[in-house]
Protein backbone atom coordinates (compact mmCIF):
# COMPACT_ATOMS: atom_id res chain seq x y z
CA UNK A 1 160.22 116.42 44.33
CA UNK A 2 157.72 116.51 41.77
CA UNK A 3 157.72 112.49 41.52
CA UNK A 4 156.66 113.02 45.16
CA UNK A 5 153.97 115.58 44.66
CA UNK A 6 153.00 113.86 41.56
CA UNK A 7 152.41 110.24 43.47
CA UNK A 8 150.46 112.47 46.95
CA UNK A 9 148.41 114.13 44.37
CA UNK A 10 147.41 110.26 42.93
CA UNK A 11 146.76 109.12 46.39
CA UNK A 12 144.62 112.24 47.51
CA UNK A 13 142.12 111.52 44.11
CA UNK A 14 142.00 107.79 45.06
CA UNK A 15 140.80 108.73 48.58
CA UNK A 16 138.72 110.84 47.37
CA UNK A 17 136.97 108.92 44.56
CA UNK A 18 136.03 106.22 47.61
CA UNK A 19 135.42 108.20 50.14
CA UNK A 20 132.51 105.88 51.14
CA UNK A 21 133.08 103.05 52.86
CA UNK A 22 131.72 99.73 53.95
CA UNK A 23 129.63 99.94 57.49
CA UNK A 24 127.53 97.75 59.89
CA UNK A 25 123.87 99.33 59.84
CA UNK A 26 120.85 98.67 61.56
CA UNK A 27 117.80 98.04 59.14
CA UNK A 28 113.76 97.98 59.86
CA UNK A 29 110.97 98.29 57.86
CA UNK A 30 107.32 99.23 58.02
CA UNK A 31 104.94 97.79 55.11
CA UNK A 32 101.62 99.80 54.90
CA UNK A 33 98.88 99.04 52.34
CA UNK A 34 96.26 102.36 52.25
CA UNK A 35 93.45 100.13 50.98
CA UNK A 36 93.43 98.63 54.42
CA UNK A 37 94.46 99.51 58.12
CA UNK A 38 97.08 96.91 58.60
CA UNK A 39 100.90 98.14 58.94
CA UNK A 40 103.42 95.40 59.08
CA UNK A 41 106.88 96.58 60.15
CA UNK A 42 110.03 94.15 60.68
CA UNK A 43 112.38 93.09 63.38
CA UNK A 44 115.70 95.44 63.69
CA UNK A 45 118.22 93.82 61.67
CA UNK A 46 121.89 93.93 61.90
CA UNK A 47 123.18 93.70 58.50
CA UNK A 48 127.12 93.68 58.17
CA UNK A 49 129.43 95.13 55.05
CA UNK A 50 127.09 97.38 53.42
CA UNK A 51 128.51 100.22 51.00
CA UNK A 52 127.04 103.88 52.65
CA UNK A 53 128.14 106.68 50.59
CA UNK A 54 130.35 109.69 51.31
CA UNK A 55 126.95 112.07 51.87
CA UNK A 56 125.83 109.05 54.21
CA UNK A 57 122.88 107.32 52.25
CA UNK A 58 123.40 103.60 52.48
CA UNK A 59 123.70 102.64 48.79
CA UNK A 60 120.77 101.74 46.77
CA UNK A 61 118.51 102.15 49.74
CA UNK A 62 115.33 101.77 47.48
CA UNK A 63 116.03 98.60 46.71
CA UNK A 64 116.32 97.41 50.16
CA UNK A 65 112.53 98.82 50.39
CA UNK A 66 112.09 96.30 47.66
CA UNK A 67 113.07 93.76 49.19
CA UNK A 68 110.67 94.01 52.20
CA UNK A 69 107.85 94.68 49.22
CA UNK A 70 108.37 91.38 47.35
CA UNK A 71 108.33 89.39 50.82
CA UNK A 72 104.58 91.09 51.19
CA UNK A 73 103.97 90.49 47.72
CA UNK A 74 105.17 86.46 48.15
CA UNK A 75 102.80 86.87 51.28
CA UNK A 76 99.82 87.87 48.75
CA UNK A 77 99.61 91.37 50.05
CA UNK A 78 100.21 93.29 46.11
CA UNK A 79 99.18 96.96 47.19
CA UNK A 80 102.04 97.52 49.55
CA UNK A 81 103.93 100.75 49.85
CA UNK A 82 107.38 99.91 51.91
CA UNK A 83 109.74 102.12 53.55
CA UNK A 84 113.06 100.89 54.98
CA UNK A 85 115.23 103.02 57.84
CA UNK A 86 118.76 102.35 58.35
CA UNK A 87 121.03 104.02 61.07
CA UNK A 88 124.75 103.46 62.10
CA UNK A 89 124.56 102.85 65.40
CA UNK A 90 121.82 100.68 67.07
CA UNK A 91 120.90 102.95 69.76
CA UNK A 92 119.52 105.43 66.86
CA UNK A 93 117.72 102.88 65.30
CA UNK A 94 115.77 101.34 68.16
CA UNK A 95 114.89 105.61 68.85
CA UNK A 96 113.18 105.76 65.56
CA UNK A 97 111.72 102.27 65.65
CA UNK A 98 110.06 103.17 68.95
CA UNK A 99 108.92 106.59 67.46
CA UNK A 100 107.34 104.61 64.56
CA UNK A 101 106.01 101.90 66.77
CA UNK A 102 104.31 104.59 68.77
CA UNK A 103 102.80 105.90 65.58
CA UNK A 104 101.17 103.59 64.44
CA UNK A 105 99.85 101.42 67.46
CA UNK A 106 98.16 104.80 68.69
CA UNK A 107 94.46 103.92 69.15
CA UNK A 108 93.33 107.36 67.81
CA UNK A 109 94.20 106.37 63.99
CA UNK A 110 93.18 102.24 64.25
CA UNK A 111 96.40 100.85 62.60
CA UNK A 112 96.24 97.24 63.06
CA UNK A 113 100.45 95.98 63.90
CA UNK A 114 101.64 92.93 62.61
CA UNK A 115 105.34 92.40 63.53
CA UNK A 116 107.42 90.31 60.68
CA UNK A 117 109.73 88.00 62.68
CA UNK A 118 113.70 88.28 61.19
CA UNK A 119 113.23 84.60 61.03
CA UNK A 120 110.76 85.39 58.65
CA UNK A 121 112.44 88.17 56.38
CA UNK A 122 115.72 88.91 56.33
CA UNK A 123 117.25 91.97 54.23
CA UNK A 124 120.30 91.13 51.93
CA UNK A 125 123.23 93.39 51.65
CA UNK A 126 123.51 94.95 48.48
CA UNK A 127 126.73 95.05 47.05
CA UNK A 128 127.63 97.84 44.51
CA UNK A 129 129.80 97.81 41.30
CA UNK A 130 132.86 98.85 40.89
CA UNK A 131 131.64 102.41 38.88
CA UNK A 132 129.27 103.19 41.00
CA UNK A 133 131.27 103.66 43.98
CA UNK A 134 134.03 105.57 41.72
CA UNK A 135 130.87 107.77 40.74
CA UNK A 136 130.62 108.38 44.53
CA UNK A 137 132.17 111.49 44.76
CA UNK A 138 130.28 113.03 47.28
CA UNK A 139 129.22 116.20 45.00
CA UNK A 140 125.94 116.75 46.40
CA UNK A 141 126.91 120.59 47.28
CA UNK A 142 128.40 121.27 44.07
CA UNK A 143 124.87 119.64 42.65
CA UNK A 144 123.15 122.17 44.92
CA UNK A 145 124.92 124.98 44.26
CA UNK A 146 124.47 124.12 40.12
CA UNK A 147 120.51 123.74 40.74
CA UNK A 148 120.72 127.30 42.58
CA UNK A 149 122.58 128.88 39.52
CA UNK A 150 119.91 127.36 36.92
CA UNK A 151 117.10 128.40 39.09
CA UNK A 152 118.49 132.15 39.79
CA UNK A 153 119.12 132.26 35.52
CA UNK A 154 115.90 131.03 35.07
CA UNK A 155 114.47 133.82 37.54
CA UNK A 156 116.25 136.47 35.38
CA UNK A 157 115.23 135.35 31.86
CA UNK A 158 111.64 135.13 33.53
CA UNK A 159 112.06 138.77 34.30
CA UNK A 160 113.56 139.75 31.30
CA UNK A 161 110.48 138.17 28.96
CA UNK A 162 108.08 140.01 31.29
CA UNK A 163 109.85 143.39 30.38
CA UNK A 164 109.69 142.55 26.74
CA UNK A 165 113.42 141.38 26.49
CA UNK A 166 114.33 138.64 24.53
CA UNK A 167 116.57 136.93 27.14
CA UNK A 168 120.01 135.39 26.22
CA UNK A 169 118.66 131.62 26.39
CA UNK A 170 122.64 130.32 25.55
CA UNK A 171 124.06 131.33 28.65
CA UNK A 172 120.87 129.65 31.26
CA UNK A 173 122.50 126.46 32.67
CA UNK A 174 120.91 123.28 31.98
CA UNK A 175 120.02 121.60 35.24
């Protein structure tokens, strides 16, 4: 019996160590310089076997903006600032890829749209190591709650030096 509960408790901490998971998503991405009025933004992409983590951020999702900045910068355009959205399913990507579109081809703020053709960008799936989806343990409310401890400590020994108290710096939680 305690072979058994031994070898279930094993299992349930594997699960739980990779409880992301490898997903089709749907990628686009708008590249906007603010020294000038153009906005380029790419063609919905389908990109297959990416890791998205247990909170649901696609894994190293600033380096897929990356990616769409060193295409502009290969293009000569160096004072980019890029932004990539990912969804799950495609119908929620082509929502928000209309809602940008509208955005920025609205004649009231003068963007100028250039589409980038998939043909001529494509992103690449990034694939992540081996420790960094064990360090995927989906603790983002225990790292909330810990930030709301600090912060409420911090409140007190704020307090406490305004009343003249020396306040008991061991016990505030490093954040």
């Amino acid at each position: 019996m305690r072979r058994l509960i031994f070898i279930f408790t094993l299992l349930a901490t594997s699960f739980a160590a990779y409880a992301g998971s490898y997903k089709t998503v749907y990628l686009y991405g708008v590249a906007i310089s603010f020294n000038d009025s153009t906005v380029y933004i790419t063609d919905i992409q389908k990109v297959d076997s990416v890791w998205v983590e247990k909170n649901g951020f696609l894994y190293s999702r600033e380096n897929y903006s990356y990616q769409l900045k060193d295409h502009m910068r290969a293009q000569g355009k160096n004072d980019i600032t890029a932004v990539t959205f990912y969804a799950d399913k495609q119908k929620d990507i082509e929502k928000k890829f209309i809602k940008t579109r509208k955005r920025f081809t609205n004649p009231k703020y003068g963007y100028d749209v250039k589409y980038i053709a998939a043909t001529d960008f494509r992103y690449d799936r990034i694939i992540p190591n081996e420790q960094d989806i064990k360090n995927d343990s989906g603790t983002l409310k225990e790292d909330r709650k810990k930030a709301k401890e600090a912060k409420k400590a911090q409140k007190k020994a704020n307090k406490e030096m305004r009343k003249g108290i020396r306040p008991d710096v061991e016990n505030i939680p490093q954040s």
